[in-house]
PDB file of N, CA and C in Angstrom:
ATOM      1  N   UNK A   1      12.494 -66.794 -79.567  1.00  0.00           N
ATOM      2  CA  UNK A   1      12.190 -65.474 -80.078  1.00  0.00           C
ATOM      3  C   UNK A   1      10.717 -65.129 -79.851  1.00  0.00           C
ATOM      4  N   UNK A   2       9.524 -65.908 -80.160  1.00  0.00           N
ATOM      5  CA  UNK A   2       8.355 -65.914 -79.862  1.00  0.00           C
ATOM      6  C   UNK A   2       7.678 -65.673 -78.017  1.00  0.00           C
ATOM      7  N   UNK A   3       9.150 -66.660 -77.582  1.00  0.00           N
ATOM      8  CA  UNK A   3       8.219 -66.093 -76.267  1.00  0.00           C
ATOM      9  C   UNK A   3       8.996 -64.761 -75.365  1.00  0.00           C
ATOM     10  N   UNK A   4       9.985 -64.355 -76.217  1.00  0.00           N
ATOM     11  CA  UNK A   4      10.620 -62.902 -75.923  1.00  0.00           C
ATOM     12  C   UNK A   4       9.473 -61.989 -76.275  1.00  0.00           C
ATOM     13  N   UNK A   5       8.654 -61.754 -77.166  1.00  0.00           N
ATOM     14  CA  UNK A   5       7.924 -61.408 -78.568  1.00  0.00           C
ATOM     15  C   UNK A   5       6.897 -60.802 -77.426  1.00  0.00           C
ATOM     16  N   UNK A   6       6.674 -62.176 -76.475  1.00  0.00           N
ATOM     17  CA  UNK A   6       4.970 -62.161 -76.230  1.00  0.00           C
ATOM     18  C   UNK A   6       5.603 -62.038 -74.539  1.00  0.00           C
ATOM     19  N   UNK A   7       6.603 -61.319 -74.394  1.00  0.00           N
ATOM     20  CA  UNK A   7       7.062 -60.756 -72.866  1.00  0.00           C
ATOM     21  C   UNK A   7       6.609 -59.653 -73.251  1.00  0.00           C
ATOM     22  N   UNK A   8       7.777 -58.996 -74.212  1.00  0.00           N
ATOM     23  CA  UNK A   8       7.190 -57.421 -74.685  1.00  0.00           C
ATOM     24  C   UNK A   8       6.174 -56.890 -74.746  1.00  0.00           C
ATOM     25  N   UNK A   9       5.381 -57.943 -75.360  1.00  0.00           N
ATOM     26  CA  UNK A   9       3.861 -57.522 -75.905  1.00  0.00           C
ATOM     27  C   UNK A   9       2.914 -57.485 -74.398  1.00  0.00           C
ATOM     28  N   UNK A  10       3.333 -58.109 -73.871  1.00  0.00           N
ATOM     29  CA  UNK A  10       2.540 -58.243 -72.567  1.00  0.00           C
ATOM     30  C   UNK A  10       2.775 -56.656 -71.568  1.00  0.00           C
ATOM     31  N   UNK A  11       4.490 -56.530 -71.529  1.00  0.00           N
ATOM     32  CA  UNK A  11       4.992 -55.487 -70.813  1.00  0.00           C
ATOM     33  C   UNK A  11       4.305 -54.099 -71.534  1.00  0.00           C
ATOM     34  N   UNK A  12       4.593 -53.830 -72.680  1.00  0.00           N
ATOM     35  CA  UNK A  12       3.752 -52.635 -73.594  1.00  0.00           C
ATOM     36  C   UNK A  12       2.531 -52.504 -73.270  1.00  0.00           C
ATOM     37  N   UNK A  13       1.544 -53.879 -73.072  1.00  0.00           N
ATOM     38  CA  UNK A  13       0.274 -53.252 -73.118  1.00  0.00           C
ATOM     39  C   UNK A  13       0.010 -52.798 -71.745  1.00  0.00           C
ATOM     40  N   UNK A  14       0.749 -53.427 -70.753  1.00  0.00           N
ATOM     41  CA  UNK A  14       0.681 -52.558 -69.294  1.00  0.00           C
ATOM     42  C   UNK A  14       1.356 -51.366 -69.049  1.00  0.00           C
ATOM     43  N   UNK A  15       1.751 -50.694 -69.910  1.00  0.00           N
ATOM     44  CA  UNK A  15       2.677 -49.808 -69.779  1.00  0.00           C
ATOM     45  C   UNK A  15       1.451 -48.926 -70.607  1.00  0.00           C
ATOM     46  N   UNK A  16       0.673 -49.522 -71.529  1.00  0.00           N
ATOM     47  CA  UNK A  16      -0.326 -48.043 -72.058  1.00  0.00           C
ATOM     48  C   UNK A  16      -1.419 -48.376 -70.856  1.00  0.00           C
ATOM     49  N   UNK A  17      -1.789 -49.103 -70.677  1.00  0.00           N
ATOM     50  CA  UNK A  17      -2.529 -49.220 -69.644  1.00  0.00           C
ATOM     51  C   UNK A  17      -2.549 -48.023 -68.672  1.00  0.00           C
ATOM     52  N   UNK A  18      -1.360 -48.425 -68.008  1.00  0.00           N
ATOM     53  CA  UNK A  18      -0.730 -47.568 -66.804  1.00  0.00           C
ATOM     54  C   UNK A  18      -1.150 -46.034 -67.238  1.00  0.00           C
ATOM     55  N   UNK A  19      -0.461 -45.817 -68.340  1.00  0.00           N
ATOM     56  CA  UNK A  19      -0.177 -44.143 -69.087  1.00  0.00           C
ATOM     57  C   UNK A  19      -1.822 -43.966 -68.958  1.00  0.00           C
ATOM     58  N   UNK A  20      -2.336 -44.598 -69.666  1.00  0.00           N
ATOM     59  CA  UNK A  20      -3.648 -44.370 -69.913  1.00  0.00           C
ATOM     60  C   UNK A  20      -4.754 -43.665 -68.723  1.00  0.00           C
ATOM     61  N   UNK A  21      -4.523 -44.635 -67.836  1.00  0.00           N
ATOM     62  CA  UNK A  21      -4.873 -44.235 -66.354  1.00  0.00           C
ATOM     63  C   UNK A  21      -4.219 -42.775 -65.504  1.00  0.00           C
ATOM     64  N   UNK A  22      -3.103 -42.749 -65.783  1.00  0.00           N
ATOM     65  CA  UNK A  22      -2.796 -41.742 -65.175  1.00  0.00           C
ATOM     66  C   UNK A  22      -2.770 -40.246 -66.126  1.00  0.00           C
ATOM     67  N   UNK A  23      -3.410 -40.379 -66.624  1.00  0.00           N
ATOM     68  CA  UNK A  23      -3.632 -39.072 -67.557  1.00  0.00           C
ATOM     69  C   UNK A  23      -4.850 -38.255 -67.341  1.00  0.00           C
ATOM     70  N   UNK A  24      -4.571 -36.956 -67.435  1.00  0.00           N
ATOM     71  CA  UNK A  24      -5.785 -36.453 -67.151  1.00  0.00           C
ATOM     72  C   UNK A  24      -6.587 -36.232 -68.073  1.00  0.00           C
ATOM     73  N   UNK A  25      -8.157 -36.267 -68.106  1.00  0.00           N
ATOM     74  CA  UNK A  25      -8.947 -36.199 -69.699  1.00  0.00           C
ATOM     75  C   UNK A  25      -9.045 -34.718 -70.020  1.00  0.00           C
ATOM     76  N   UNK A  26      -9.454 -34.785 -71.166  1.00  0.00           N
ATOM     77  CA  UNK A  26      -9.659 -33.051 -71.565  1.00  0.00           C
ATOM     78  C   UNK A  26     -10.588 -32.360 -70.762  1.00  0.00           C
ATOM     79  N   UNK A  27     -12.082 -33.533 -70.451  1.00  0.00           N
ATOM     80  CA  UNK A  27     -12.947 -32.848 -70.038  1.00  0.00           C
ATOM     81  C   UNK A  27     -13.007 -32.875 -68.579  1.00  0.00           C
ATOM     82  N   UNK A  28     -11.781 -33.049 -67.749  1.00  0.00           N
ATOM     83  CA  UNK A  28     -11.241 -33.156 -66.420  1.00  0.00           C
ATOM     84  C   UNK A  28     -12.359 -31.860 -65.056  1.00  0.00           C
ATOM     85  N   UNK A  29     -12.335 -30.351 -65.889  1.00  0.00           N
ATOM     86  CA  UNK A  29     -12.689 -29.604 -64.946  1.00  0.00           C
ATOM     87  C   UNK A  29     -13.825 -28.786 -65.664  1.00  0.00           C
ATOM     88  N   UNK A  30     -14.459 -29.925 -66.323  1.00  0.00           N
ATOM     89  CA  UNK A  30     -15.661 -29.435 -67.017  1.00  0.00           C
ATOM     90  C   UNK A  30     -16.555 -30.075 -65.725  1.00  0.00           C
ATOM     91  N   UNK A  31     -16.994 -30.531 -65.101  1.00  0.00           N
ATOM     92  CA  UNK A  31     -17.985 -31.112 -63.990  1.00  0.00           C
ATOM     93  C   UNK A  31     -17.772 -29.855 -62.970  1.00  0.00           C
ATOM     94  N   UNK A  32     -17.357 -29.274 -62.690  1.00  0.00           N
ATOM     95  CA  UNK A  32     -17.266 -28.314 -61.847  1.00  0.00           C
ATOM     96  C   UNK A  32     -17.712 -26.873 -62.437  1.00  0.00           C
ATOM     97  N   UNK A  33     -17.058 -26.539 -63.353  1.00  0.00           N
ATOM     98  CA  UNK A  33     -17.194 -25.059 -64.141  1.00  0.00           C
ATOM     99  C   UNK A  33     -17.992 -25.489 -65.719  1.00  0.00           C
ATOM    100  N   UNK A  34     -18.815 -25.763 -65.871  1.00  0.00           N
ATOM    101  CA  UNK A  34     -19.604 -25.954 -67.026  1.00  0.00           C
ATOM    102  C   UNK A  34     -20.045 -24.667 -67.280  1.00  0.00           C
ATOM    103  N   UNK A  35     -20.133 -24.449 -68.667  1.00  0.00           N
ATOM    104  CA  UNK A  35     -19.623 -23.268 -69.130  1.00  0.00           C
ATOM    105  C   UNK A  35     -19.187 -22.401 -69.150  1.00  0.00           C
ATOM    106  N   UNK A  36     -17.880 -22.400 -67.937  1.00  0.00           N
ATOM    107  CA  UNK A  36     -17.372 -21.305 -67.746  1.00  0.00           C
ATOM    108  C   UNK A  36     -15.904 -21.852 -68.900  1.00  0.00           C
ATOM    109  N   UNK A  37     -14.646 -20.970 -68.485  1.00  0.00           N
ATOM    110  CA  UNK A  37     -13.641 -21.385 -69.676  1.00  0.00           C
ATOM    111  C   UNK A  37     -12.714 -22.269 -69.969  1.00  0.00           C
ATOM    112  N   UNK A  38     -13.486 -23.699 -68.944  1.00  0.00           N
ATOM    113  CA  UNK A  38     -12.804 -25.152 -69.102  1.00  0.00           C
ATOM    114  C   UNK A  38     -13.095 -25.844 -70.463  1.00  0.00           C
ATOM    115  N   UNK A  39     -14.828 -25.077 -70.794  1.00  0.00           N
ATOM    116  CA  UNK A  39     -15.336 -26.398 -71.938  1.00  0.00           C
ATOM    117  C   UNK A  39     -14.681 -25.282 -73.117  1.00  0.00           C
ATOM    118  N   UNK A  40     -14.091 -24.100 -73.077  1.00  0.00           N
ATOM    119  CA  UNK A  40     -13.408 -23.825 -74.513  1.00  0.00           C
ATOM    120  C   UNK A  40     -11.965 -24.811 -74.663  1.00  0.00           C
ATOM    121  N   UNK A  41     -11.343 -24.979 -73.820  1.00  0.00           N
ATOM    122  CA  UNK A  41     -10.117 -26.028 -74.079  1.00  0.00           C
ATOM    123  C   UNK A  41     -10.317 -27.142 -73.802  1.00  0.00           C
ATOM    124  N   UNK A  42     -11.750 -28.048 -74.110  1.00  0.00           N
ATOM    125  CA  UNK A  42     -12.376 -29.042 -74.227  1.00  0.00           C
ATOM    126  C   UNK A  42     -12.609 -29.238 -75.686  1.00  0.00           C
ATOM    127  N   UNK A  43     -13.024 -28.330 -76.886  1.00  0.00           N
ATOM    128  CA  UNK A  43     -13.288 -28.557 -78.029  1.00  0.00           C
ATOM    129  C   UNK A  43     -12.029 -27.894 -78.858  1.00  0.00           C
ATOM    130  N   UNK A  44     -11.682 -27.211 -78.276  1.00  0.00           N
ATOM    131  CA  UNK A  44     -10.364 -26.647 -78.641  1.00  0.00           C
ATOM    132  C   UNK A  44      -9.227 -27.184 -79.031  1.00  0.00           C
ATOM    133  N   UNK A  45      -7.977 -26.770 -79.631  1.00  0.00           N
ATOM    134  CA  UNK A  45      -6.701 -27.129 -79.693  1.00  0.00           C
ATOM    135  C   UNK A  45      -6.186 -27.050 -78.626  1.00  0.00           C
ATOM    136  N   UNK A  46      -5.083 -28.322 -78.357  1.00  0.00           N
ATOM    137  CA  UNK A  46      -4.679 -28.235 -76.887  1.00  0.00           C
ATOM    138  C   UNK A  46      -2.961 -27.683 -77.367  1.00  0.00           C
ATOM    139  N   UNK A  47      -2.780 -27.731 -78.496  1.00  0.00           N
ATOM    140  CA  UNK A  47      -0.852 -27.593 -78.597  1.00  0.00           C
ATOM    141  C   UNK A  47      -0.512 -28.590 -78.715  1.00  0.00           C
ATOM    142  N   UNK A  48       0.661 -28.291 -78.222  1.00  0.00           N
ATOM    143  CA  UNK A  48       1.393 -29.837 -78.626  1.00  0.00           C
ATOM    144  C   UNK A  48       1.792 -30.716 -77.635  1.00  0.00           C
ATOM    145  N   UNK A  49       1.690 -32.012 -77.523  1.00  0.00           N
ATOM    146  CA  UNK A  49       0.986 -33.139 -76.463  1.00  0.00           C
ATOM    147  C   UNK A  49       2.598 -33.375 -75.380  1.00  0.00           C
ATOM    148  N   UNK A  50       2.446 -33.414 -74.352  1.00  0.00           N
ATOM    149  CA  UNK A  50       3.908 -33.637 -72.875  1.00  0.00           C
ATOM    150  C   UNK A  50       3.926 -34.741 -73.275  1.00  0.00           C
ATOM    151  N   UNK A  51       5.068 -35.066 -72.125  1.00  0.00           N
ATOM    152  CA  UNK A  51       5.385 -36.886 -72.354  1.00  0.00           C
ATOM    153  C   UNK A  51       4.833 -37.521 -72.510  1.00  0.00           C
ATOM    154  N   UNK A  52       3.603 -37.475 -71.555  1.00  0.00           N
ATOM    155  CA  UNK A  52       2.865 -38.835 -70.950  1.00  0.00           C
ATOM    156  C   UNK A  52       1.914 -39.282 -72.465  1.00  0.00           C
ATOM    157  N   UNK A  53       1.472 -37.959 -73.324  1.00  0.00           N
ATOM    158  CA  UNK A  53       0.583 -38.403 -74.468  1.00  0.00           C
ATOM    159  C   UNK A  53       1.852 -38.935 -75.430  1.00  0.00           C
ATOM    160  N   UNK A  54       2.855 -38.177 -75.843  1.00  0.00           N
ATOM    161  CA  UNK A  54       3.886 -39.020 -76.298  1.00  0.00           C
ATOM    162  C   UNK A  54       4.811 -40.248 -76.286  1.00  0.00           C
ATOM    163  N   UNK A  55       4.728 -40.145 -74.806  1.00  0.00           N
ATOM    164  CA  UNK A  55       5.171 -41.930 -75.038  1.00  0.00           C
ATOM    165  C   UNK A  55       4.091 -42.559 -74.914  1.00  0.00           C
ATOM    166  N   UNK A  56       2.452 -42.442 -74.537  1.00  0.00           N
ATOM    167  CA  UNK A  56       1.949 -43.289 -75.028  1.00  0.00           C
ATOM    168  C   UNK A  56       1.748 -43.581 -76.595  1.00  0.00           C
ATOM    169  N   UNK A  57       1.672 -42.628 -77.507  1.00  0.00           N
ATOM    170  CA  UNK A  57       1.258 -42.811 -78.764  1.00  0.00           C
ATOM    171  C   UNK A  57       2.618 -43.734 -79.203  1.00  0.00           C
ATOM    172  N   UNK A  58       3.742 -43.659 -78.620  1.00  0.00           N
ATOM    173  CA  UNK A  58       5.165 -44.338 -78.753  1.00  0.00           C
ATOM    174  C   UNK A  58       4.578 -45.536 -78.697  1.00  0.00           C
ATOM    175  N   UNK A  59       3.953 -45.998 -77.514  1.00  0.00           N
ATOM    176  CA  UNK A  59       3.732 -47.248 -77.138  1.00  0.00           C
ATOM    177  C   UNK A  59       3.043 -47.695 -77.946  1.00  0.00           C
ATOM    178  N   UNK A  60       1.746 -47.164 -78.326  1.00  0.00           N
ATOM    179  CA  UNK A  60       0.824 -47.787 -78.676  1.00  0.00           C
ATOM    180  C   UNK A  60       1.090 -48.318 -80.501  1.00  0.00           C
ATOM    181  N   UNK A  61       1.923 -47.439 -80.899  1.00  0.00           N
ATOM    182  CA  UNK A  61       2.795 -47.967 -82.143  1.00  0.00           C
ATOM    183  C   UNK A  61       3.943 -49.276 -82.162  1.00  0.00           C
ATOM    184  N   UNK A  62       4.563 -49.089 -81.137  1.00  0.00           N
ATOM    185  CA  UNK A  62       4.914 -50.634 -80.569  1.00  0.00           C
ATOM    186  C   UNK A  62       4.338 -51.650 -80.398  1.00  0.00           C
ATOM    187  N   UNK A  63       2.905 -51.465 -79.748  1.00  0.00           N
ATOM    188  CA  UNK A  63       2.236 -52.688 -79.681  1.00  0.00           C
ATOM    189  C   UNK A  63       1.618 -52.993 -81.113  1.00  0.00           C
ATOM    190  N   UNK A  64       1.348 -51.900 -81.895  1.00  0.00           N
ATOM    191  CA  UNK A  64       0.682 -52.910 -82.973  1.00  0.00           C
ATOM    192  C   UNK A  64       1.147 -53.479 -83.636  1.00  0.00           C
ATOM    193  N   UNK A  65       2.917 -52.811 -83.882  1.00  0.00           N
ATOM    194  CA  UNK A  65       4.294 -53.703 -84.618  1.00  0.00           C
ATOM    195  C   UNK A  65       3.917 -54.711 -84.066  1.00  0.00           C
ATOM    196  N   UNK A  66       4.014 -54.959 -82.235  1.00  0.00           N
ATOM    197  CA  UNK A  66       4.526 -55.972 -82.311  1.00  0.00           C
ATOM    198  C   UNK A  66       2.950 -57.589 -82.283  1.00  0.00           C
ATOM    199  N   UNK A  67       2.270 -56.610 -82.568  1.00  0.00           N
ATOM    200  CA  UNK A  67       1.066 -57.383 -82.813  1.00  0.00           C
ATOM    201  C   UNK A  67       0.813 -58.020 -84.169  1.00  0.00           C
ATOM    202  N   UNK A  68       1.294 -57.473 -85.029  1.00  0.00           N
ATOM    203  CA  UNK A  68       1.596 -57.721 -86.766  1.00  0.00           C
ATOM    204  C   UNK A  68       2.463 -58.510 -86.769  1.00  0.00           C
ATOM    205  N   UNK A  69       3.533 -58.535 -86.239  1.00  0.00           N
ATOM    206  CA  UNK A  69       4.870 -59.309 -85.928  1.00  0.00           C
ATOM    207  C   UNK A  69       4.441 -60.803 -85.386  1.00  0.00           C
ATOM    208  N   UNK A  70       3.507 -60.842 -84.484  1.00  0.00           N
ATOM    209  CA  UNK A  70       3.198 -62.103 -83.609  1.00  0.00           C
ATOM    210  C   UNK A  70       2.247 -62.518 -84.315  1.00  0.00           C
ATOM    211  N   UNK A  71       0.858 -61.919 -85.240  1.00  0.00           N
ATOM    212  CA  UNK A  71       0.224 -62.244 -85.894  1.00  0.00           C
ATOM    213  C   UNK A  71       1.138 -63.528 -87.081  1.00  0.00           C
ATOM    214  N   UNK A  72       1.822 -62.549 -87.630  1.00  0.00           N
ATOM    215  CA  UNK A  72       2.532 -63.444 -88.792  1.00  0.00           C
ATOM    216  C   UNK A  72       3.507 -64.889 -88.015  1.00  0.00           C
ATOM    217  N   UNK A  73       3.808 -64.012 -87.097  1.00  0.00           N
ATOM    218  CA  UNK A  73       4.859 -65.486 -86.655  1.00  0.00           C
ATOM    219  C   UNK A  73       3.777 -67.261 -86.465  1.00  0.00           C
ATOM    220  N   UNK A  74       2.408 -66.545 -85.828  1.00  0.00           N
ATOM    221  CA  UNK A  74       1.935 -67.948 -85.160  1.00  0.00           C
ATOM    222  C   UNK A  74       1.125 -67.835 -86.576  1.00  0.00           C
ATOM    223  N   UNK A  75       1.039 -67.435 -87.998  1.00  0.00           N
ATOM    224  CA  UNK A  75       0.415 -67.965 -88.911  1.00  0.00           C
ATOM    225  C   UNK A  75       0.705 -68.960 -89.766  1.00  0.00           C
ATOM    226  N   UNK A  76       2.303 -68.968 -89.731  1.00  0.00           N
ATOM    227  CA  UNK A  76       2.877 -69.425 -90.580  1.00  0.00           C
ATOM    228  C   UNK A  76       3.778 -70.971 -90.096  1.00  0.00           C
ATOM    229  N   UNK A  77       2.931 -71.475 -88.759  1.00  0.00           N
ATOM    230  CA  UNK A  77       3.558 -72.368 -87.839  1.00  0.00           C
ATOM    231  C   UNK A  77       2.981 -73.604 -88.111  1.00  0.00           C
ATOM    232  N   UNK A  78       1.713 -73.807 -87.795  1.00  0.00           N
ATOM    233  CA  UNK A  78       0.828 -75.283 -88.476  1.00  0.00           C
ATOM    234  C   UNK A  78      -0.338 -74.743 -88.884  1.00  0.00           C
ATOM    235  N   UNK A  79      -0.568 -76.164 -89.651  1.00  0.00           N
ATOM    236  CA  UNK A  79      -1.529 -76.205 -90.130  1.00  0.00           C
ATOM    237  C   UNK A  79      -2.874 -76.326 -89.251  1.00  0.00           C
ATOM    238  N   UNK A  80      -4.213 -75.835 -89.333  1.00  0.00           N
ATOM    239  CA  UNK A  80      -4.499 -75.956 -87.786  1.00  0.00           C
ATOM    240  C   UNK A  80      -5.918 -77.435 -88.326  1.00  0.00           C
ATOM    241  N   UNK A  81      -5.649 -77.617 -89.368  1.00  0.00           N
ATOM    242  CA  UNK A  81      -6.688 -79.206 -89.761  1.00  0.00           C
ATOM    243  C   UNK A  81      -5.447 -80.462 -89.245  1.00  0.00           C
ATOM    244  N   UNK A  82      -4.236 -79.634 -88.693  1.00  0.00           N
ATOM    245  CA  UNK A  82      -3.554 -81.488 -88.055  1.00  0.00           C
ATOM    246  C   UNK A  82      -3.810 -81.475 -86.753  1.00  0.00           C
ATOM    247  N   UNK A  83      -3.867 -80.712 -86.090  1.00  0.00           N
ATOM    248  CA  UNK A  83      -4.304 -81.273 -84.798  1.00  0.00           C
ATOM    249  C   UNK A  83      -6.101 -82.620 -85.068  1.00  0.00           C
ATOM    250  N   UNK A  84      -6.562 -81.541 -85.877  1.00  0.00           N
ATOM    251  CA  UNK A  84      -7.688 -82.379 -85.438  1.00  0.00           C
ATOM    252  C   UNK A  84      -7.676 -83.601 -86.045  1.00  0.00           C
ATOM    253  N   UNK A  85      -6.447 -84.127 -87.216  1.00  0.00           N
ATOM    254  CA  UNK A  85      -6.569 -85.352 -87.516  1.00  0.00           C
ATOM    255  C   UNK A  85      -5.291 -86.166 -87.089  1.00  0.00           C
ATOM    256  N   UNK A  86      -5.152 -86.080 -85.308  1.00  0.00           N
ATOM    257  CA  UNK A  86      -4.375 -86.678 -84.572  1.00  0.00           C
ATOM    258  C   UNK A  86      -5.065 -87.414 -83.837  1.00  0.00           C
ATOM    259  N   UNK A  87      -6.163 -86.608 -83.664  1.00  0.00           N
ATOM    260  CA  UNK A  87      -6.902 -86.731 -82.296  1.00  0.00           C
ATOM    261  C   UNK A  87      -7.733 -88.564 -82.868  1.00  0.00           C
ATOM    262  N   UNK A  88      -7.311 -89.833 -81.592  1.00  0.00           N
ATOM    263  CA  UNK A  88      -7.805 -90.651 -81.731  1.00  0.00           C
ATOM    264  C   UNK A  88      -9.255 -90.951 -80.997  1.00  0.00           C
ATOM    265  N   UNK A  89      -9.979 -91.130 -81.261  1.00  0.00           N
ATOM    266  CA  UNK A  89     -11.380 -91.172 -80.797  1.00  0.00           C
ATOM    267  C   UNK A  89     -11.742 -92.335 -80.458  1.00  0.00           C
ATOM    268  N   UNK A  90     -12.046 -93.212 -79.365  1.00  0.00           N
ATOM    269  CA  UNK A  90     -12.467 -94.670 -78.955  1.00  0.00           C
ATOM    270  C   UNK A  90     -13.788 -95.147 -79.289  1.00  0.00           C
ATOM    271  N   UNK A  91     -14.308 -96.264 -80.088  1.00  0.00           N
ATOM    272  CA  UNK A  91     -15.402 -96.370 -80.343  1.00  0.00           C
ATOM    273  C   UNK A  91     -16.027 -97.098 -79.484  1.00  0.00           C
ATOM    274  N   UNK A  92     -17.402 -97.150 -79.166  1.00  0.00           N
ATOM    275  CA  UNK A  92     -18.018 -97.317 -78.376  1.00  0.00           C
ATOM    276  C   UNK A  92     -18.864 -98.458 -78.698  1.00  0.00           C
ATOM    277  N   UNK A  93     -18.681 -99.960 -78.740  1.00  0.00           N
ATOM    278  CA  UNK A  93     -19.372-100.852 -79.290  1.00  0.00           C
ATOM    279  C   UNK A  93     -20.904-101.552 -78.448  1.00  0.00           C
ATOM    280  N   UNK A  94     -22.215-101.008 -79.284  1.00  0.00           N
ATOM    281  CA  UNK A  94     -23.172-101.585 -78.186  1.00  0.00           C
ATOM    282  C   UNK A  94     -23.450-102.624 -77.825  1.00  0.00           C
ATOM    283  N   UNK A  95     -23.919-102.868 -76.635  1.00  0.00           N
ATOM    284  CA  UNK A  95     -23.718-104.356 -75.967  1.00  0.00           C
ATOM    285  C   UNK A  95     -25.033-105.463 -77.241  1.00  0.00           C
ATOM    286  N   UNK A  96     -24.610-106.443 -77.463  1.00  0.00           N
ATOM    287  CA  UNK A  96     -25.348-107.040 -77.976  1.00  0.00           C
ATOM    288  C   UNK A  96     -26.148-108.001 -77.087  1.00  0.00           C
ATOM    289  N   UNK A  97     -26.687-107.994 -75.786  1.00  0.00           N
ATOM    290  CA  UNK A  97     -27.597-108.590 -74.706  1.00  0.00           C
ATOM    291  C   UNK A  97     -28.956-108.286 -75.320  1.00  0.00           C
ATOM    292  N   UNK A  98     -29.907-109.327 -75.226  1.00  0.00           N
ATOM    293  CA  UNK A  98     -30.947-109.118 -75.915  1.00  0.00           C
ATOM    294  C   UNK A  98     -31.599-108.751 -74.672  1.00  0.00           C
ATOM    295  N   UNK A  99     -31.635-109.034 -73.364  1.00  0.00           N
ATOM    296  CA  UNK A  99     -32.149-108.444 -72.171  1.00  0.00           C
ATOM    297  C   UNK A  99     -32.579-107.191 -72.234  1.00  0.00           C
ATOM    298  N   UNK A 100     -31.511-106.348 -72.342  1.00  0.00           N
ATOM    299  CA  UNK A 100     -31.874-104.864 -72.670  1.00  0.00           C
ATOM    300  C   UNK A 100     -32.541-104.631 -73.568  1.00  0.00           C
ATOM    301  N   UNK A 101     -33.452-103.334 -73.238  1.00  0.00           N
ATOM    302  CA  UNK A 101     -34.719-103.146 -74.396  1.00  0.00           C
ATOM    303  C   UNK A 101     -33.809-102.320 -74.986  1.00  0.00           C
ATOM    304  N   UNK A 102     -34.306-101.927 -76.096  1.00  0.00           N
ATOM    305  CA  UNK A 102     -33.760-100.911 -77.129  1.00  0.00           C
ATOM    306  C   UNK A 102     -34.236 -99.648 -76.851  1.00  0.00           C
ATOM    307  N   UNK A 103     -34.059 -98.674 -76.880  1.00  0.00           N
ATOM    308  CA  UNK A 103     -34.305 -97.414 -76.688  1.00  0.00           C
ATOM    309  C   UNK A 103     -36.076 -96.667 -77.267  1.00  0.00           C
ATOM    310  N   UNK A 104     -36.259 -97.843 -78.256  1.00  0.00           N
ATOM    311  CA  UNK A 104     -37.521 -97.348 -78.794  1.00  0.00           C
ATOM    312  C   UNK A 104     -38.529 -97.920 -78.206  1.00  0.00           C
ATOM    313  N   UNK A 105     -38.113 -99.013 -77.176  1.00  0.00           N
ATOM    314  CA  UNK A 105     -39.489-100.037 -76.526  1.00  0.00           C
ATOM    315  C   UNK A 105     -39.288 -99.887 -75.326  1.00  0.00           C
ATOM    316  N   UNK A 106     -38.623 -98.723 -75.227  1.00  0.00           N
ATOM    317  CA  UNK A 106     -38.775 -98.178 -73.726  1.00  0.00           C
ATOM    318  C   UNK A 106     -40.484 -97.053 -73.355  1.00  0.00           C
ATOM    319  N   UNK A 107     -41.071 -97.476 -72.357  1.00  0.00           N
ATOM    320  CA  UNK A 107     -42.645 -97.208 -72.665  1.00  0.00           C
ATOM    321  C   UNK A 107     -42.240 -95.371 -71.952  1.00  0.00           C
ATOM    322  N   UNK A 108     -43.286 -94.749 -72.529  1.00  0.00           N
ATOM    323  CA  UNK A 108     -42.875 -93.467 -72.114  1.00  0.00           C
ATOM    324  C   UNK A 108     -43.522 -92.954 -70.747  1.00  0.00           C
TER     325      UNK A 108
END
């Protein structure tokens, strides 16, 4: 179920992606006609939004379900202090050769 979860979630966010990109901005034909009567439907009401803003806002409500959804699923899975008291660590015993100087009677 989790890795169905995190197909979706993957497919959705390329899918606002996509939308995202192919949309045109408000302030689209303001670089050309600056102050003529592009920048009034720049601050303006635009009506009511076509597909492309509607199924993204669709989407983008999907992804955060399913972001809340995946949040809770991987919270409630381990504990995350057992990994680290699995982990075996090798100790490192120093040579007892009196040959070798010690680190402090090494001349600088």
């Amino acid at each position: 179920m989790f890795e169905v979860l995190m197909v979706v979630y993957l497919l959705v966010a390329l899918a606002i992606i996509g939308l995202v990109l192919i949309q045109q901005g408000k302030g689209a034909g303001m670089g050309a006609s600056f102050g003529a009567g592009a920048s009034a439907t720049l601050f303006g009401s635009s009506g009511s939004g076509n597909f492309l803003t509607r199924s993204t806002a669709v989407l983008a409500t999907v992804f955060f379900v399913l972001s809340l959804m995946l949040g809770r699923m991987t919270a409630n899975t381990a504990n995350p202090t057992d990994e680290w008291n699995e982990i075996d660590v090798p100790v490192i015993e120093q040579p007892q050769n009196s040959d070798v100087p010690a680190s402090s009677d090494v001349p600088n």
